[in-house]
PDB file of N, CA and C in Angstrom:
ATOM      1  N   UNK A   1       6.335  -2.475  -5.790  1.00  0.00           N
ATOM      2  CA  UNK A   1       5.585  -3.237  -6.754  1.00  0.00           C
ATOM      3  C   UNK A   1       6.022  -2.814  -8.148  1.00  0.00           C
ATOM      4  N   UNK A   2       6.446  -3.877  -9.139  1.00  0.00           N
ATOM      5  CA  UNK A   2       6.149  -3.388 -10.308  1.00  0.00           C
ATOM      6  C   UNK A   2       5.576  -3.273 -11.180  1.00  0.00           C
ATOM      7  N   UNK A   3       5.670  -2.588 -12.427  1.00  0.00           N
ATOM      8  CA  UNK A   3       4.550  -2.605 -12.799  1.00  0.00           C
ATOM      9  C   UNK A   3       5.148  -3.157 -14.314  1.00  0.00           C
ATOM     10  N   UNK A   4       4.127  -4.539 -14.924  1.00  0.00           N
ATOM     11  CA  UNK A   4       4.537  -5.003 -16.444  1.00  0.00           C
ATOM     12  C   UNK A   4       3.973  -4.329 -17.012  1.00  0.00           C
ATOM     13  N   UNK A   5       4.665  -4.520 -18.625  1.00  0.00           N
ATOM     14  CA  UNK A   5       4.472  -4.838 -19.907  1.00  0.00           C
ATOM     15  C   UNK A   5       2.734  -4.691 -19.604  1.00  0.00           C
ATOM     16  N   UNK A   6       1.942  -3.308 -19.919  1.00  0.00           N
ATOM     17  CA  UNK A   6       0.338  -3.838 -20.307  1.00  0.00           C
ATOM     18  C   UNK A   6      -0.295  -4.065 -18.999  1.00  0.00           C
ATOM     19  N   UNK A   7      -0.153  -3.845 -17.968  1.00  0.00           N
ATOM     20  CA  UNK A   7      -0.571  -3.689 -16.656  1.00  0.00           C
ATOM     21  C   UNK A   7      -0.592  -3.096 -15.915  1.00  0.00           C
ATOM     22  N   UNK A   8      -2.039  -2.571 -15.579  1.00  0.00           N
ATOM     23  CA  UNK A   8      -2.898  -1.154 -14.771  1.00  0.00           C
ATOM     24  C   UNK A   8      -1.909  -0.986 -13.624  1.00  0.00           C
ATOM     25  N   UNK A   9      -1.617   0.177 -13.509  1.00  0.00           N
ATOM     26  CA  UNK A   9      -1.049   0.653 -11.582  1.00  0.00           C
ATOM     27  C   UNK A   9      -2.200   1.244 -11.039  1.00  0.00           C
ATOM     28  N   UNK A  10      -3.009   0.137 -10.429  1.00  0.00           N
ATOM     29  CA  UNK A  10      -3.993   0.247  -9.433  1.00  0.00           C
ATOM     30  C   UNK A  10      -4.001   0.319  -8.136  1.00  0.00           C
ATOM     31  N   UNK A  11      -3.574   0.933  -7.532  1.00  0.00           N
ATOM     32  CA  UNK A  11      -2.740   0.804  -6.278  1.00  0.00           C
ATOM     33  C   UNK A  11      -3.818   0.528  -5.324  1.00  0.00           C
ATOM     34  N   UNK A  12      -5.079   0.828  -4.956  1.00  0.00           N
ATOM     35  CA  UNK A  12      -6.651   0.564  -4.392  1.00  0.00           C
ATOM     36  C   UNK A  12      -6.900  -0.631  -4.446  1.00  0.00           C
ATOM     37  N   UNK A  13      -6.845  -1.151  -5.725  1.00  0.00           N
ATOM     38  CA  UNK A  13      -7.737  -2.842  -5.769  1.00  0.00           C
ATOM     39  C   UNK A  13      -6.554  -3.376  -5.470  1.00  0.00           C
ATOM     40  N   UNK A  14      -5.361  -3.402  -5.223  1.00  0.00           N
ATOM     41  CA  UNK A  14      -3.917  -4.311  -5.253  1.00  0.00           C
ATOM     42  C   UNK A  14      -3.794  -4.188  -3.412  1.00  0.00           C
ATOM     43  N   UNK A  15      -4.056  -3.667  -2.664  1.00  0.00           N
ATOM     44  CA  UNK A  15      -4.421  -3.410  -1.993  1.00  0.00           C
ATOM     45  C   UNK A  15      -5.538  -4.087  -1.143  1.00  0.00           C
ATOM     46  N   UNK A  16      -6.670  -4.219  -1.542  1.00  0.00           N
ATOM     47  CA  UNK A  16      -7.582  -4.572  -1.420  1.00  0.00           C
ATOM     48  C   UNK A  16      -7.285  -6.343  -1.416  1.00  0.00           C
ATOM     49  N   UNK A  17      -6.535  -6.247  -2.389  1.00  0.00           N
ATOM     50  CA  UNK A  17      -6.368  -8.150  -3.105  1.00  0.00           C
ATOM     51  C   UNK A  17      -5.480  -8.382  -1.749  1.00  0.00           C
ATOM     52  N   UNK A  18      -4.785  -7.935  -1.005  1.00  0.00           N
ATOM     53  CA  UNK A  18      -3.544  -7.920  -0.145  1.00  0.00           C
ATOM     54  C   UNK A  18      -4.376  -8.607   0.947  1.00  0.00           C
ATOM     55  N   UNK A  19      -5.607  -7.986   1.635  1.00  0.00           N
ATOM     56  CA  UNK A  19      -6.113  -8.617   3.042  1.00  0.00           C
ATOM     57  C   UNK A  19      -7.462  -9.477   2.324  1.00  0.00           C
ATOM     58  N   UNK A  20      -7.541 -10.610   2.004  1.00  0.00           N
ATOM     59  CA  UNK A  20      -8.543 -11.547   1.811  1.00  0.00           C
ATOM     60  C   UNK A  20      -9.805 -11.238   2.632  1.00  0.00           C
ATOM     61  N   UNK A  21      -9.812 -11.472   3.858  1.00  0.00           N
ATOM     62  CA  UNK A  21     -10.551 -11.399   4.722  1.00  0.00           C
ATOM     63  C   UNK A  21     -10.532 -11.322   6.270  1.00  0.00           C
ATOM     64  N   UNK A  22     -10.949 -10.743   6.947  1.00  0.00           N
ATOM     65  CA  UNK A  22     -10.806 -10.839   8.585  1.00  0.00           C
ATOM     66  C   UNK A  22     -11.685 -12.540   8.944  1.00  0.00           C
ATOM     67  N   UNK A  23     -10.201 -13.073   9.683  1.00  0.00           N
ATOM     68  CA  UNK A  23     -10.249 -14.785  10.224  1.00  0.00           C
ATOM     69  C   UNK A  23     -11.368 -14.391  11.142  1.00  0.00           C
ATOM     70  N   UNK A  24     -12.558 -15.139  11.150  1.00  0.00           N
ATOM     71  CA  UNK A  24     -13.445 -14.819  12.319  1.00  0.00           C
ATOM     72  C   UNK A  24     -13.321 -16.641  12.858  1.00  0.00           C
ATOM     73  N   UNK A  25     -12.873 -16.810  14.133  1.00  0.00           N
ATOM     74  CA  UNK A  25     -12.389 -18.005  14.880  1.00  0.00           C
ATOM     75  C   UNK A  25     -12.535 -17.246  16.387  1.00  0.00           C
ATOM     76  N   UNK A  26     -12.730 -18.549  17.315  1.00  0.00           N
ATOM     77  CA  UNK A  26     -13.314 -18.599  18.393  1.00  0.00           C
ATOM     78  C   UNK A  26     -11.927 -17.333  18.896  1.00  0.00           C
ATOM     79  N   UNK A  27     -10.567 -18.382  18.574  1.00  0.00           N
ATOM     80  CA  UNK A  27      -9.423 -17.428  18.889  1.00  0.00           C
ATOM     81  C   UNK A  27      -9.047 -16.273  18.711  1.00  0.00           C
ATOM     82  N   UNK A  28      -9.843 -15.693  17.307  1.00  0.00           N
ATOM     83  CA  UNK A  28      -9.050 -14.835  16.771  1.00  0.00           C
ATOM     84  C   UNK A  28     -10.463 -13.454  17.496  1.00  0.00           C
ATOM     85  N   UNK A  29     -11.250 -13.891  18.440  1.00  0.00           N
ATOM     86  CA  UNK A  29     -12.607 -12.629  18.762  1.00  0.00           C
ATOM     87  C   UNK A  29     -11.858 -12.496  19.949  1.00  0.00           C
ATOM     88  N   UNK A  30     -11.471 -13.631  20.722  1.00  0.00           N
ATOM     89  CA  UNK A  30     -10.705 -13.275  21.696  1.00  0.00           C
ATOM     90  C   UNK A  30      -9.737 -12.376  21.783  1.00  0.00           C
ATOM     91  N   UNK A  31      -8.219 -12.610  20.862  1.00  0.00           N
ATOM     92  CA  UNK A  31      -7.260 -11.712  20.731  1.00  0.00           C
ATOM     93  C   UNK A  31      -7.899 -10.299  20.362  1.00  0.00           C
ATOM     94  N   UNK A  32      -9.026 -10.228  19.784  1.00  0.00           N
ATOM     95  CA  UNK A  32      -9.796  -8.551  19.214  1.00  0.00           C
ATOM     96  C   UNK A  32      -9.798  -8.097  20.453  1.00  0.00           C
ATOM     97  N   UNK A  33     -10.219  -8.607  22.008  1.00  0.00           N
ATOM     98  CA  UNK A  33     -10.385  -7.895  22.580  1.00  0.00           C
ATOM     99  C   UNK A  33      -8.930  -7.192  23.204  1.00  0.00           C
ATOM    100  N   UNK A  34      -7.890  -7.689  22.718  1.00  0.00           N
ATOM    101  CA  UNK A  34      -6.639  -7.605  23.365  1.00  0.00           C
ATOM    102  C   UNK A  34      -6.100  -6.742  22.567  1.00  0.00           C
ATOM    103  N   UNK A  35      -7.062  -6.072  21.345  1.00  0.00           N
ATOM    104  CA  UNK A  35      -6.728  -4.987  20.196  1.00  0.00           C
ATOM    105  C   UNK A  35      -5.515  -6.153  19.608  1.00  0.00           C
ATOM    106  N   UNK A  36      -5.946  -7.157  19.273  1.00  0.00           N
ATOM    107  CA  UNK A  36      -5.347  -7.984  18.001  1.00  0.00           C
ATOM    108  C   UNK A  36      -5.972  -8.457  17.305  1.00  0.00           C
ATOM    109  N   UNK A  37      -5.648  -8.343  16.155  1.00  0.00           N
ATOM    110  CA  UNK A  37      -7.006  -8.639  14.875  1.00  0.00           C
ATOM    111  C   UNK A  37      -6.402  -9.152  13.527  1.00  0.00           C
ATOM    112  N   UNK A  38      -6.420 -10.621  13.205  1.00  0.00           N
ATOM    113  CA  UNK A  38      -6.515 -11.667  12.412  1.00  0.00           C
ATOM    114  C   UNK A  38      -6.920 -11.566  11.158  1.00  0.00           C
ATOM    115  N   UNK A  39      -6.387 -11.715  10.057  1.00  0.00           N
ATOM    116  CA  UNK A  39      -6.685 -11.424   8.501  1.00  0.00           C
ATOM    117  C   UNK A  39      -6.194 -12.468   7.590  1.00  0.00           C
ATOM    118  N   UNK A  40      -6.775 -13.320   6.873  1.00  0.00           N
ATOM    119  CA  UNK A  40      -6.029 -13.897   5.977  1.00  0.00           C
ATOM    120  C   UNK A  40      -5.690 -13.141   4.933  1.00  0.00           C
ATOM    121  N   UNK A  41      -4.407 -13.863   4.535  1.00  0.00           N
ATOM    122  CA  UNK A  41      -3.880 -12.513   3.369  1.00  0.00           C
ATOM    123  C   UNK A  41      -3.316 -13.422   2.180  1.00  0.00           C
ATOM    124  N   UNK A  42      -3.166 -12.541   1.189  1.00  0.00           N
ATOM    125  CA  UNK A  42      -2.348 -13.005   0.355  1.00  0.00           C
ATOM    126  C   UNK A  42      -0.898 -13.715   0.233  1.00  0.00           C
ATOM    127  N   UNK A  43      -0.702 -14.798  -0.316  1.00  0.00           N
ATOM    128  CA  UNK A  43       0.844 -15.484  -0.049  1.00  0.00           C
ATOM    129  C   UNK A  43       1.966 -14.603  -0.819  1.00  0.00           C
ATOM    130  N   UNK A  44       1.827 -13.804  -1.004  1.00  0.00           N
ATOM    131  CA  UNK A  44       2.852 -13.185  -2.138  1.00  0.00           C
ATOM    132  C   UNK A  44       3.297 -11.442  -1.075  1.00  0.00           C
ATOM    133  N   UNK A  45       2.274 -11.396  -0.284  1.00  0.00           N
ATOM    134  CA  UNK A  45       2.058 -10.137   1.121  1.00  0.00           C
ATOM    135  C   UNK A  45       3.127 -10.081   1.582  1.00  0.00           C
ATOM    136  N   UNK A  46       3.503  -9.286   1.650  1.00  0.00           N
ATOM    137  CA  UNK A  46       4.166  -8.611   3.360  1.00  0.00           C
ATOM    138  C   UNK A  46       4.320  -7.761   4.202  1.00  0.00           C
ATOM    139  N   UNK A  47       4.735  -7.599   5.156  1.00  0.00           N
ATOM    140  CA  UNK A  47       4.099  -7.070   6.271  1.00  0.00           C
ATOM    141  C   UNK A  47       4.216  -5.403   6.110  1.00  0.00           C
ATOM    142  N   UNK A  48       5.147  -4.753   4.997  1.00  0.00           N
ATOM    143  CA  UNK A  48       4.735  -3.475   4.248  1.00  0.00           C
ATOM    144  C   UNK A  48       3.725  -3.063   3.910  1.00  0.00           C
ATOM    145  N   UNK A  49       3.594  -4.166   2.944  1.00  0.00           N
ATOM    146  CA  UNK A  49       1.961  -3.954   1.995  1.00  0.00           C
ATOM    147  C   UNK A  49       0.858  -4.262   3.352  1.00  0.00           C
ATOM    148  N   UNK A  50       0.653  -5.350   3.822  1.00  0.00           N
ATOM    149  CA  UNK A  50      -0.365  -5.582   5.337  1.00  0.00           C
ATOM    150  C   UNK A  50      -0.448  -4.295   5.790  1.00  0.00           C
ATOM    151  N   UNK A  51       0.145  -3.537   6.249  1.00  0.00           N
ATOM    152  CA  UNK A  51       0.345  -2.250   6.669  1.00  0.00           C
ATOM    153  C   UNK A  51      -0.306  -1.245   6.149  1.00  0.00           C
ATOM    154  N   UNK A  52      -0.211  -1.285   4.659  1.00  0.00           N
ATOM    155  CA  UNK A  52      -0.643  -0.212   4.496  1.00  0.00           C
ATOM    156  C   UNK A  52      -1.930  -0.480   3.813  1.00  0.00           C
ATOM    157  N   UNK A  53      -2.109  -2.054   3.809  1.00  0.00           N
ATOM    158  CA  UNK A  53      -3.815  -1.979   3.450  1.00  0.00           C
ATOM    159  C   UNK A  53      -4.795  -1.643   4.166  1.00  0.00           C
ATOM    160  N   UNK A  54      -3.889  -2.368   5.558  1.00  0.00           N
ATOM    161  CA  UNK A  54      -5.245  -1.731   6.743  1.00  0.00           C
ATOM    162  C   UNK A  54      -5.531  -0.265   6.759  1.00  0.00           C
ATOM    163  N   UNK A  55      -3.946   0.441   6.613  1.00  0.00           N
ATOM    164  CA  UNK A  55      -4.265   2.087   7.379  1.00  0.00           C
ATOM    165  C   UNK A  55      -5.078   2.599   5.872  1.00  0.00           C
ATOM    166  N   UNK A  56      -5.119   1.717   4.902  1.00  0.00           N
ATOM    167  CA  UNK A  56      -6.180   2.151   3.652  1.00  0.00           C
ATOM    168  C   UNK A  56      -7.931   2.128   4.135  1.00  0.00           C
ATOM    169  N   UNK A  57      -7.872   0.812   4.475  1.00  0.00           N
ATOM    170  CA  UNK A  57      -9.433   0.273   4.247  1.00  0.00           C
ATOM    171  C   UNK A  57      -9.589   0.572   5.571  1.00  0.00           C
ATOM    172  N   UNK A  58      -8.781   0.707   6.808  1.00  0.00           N
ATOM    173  CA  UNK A  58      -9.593   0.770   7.909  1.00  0.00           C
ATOM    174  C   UNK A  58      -9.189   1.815   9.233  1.00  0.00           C
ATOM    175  N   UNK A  59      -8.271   2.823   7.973  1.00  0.00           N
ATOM    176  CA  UNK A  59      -7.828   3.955   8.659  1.00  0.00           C
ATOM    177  C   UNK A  59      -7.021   4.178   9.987  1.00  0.00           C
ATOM    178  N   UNK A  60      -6.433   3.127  10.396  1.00  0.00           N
ATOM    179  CA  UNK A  60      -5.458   2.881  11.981  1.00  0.00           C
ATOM    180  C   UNK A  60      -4.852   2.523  11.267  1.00  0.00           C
ATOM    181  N   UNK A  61      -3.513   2.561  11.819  1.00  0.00           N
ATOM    182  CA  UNK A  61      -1.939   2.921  11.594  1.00  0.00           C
ATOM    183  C   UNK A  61      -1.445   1.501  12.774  1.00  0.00           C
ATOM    184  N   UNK A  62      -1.298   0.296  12.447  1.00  0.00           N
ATOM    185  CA  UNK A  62      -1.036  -1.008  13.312  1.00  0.00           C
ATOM    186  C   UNK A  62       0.200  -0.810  13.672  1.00  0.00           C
ATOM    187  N   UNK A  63       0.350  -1.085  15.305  1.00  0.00           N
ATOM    188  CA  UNK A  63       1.654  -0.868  15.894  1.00  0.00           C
ATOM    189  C   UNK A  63       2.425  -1.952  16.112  1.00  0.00           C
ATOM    190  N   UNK A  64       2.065  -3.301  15.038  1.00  0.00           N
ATOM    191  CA  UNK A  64       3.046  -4.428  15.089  1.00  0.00           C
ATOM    192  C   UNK A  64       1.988  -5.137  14.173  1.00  0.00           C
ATOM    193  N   UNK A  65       3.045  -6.173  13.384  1.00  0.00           N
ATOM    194  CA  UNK A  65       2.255  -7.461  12.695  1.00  0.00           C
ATOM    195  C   UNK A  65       2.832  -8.294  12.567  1.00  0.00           C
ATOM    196  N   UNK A  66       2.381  -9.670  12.658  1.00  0.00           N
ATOM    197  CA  UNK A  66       3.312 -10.709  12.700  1.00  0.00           C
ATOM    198  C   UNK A  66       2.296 -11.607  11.386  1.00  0.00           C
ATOM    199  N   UNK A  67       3.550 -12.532  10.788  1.00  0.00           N
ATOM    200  CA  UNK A  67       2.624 -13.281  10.091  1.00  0.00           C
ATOM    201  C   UNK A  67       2.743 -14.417   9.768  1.00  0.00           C
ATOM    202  N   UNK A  68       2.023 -15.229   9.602  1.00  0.00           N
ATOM    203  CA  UNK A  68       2.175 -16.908   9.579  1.00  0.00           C
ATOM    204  C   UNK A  68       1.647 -17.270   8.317  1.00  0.00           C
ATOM    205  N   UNK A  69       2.679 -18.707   8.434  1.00  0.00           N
ATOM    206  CA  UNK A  69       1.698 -19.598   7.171  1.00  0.00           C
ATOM    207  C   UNK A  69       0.889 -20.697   7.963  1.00  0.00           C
ATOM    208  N   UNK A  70      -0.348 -21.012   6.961  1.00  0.00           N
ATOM    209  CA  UNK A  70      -1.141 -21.872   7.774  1.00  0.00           C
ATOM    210  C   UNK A  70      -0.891 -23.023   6.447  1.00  0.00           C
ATOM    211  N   UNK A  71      -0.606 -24.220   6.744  1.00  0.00           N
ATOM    212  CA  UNK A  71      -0.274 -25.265   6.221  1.00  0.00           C
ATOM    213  C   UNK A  71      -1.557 -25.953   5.401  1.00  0.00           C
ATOM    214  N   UNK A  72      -1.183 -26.544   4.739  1.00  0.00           N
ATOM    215  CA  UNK A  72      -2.500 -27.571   4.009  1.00  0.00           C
ATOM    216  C   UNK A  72      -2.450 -28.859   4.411  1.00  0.00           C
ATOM    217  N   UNK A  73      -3.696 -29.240   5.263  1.00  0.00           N
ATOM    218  CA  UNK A  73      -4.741 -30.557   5.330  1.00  0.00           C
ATOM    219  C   UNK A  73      -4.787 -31.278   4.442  1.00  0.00           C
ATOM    220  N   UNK A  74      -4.570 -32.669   4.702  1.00  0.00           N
ATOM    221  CA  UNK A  74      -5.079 -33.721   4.060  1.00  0.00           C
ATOM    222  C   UNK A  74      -6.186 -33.934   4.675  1.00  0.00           C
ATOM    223  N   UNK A  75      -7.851 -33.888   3.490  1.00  0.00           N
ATOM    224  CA  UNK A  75      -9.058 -34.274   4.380  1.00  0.00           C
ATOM    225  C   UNK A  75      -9.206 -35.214   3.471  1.00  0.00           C
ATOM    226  N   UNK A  76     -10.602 -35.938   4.433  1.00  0.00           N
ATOM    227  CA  UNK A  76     -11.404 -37.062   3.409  1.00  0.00           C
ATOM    228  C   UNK A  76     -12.718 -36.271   3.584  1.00  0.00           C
ATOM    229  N   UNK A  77     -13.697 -36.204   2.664  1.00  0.00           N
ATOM    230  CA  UNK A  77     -14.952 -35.568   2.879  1.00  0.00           C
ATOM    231  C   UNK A  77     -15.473 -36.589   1.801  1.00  0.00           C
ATOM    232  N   UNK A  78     -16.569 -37.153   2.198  1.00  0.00           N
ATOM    233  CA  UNK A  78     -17.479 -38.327   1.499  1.00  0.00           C
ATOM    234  C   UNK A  78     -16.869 -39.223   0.570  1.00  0.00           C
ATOM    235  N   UNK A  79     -15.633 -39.772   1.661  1.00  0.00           N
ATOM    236  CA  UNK A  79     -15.007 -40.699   0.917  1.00  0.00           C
ATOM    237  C   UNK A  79     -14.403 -40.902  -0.303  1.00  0.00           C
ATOM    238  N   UNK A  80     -14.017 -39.182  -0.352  1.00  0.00           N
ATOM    239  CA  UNK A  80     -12.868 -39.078  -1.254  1.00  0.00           C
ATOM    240  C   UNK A  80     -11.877 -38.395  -0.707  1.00  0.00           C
ATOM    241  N   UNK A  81     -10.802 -38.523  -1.183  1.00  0.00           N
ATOM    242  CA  UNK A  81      -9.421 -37.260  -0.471  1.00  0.00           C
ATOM    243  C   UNK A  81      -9.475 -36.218  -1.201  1.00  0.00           C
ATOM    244  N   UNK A  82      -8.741 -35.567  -0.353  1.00  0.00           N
ATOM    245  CA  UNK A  82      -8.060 -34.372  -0.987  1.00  0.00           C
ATOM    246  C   UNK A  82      -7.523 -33.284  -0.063  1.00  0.00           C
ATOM    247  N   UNK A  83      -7.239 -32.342  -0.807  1.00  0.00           N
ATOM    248  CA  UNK A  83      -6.467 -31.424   0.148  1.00  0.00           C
ATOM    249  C   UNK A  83      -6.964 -30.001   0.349  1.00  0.00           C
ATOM    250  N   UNK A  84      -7.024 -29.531   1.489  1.00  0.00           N
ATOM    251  CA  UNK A  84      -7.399 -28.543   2.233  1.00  0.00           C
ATOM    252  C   UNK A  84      -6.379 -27.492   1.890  1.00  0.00           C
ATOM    253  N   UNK A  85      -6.652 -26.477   1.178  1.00  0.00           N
ATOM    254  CA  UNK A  85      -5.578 -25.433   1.153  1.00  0.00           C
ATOM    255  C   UNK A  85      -5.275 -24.895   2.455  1.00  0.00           C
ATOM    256  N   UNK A  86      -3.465 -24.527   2.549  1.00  0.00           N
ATOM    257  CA  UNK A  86      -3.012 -23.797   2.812  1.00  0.00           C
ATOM    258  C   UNK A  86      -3.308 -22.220   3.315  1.00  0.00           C
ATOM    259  N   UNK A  87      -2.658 -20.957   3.404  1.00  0.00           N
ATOM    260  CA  UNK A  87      -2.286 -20.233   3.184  1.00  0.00           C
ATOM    261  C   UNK A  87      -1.334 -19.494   4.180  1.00  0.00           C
ATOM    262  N   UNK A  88      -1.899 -18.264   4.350  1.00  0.00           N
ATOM    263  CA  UNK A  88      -0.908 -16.978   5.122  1.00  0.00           C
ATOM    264  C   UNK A  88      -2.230 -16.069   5.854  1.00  0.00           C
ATOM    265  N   UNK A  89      -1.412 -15.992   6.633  1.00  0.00           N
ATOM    266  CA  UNK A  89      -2.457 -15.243   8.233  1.00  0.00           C
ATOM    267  C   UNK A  89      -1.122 -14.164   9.233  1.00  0.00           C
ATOM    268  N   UNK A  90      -2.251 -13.036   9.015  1.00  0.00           N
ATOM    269  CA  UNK A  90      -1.585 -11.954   9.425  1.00  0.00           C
ATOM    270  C   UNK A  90      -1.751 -11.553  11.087  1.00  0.00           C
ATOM    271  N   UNK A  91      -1.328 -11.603  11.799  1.00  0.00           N
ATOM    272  CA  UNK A  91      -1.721 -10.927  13.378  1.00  0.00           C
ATOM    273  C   UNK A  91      -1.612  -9.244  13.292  1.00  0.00           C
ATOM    274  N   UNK A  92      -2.718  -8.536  13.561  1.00  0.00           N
ATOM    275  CA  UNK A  92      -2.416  -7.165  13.355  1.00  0.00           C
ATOM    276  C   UNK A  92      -2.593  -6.189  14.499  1.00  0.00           C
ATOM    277  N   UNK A  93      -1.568  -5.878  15.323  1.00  0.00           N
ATOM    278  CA  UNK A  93      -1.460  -5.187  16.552  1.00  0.00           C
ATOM    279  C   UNK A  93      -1.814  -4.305  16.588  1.00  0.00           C
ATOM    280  N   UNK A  94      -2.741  -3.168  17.859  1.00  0.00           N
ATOM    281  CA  UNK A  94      -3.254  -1.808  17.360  1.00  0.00           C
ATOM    282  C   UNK A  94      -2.888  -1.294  18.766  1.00  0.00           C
ATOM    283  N   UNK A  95      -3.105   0.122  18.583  1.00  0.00           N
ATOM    284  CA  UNK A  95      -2.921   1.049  20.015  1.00  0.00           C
ATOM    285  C   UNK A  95      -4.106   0.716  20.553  1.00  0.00           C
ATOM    286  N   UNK A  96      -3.808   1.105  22.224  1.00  0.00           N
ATOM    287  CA  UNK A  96      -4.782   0.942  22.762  1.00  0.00           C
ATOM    288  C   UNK A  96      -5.761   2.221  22.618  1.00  0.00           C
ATOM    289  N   UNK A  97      -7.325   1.904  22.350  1.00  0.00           N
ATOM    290  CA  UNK A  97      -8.262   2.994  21.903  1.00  0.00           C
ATOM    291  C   UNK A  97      -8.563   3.036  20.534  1.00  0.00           C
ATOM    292  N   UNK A  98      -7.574   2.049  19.618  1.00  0.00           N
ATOM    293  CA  UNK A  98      -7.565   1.912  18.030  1.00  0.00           C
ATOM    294  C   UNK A  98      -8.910   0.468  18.141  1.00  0.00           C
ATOM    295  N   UNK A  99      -9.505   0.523  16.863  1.00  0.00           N
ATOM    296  CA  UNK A  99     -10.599  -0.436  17.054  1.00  0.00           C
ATOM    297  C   UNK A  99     -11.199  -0.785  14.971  1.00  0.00           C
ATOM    298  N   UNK A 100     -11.246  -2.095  15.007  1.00  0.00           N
ATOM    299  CA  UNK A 100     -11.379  -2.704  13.699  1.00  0.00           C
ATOM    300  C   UNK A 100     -12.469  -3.422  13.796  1.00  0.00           C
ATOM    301  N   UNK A 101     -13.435  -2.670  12.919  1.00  0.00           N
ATOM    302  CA  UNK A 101     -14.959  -3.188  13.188  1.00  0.00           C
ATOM    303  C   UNK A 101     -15.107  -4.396  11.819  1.00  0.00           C
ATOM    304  N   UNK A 102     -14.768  -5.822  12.604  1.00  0.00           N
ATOM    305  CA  UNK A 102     -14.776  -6.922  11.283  1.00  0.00           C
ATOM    306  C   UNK A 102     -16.399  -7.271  11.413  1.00  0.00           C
ATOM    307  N   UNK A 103     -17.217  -7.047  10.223  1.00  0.00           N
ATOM    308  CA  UNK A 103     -19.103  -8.006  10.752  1.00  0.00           C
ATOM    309  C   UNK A 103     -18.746  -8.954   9.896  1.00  0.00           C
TER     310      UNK A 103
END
């Protein structure tokens, strides 16, 4: 990462900005039990930084990650259009006995 002209090296909150949120989907409780666990992330991420946000915020060390983009929707919602963002979704592999408590 670099760092500009006038801009904090926060390495905690940059970090933090890296995993959005744990995907909670019918699919993604399933794969938990298979110790795989789902995160939307930042589009600018990769699977370095993914890495080391988890073993930040949730102390396991992931033994694989894969990561996808999730495309943007065209919806209509009350008869107007528009578009459904995009983004990026992380798959995050763990040892067996490793465990990621998403509520």
């Amino acid at each position: 990462m670099t760092e500009k002209k006038g801009e904090k090296n926060n390495i905690a909150s940059d970090l933090e900005a890296i995993l959005i949120r744990p995907r909670v989907t019918e699919k993604a409780t399933l794969n938990a039990e298979k110790n795989v666990y789902v995160f939307d992330v930042a589009m600018r991420a990769n699977k370095f930084q993914i890495e080391e946000a988890v073993f930040d915020l949730y102390k396991v060390r992931p033994e694989k990650i894969r990561v996808a983009r999730v495309p943007a929707k065209k919806i209509v919602y009350r008869g107007r259009k528009g578009v459904k963002a995009g983004g990026k979704k992380a798959f995050v592999y763990l040892k067996k006995g490793d465990k990621i408590s998403v509520v």
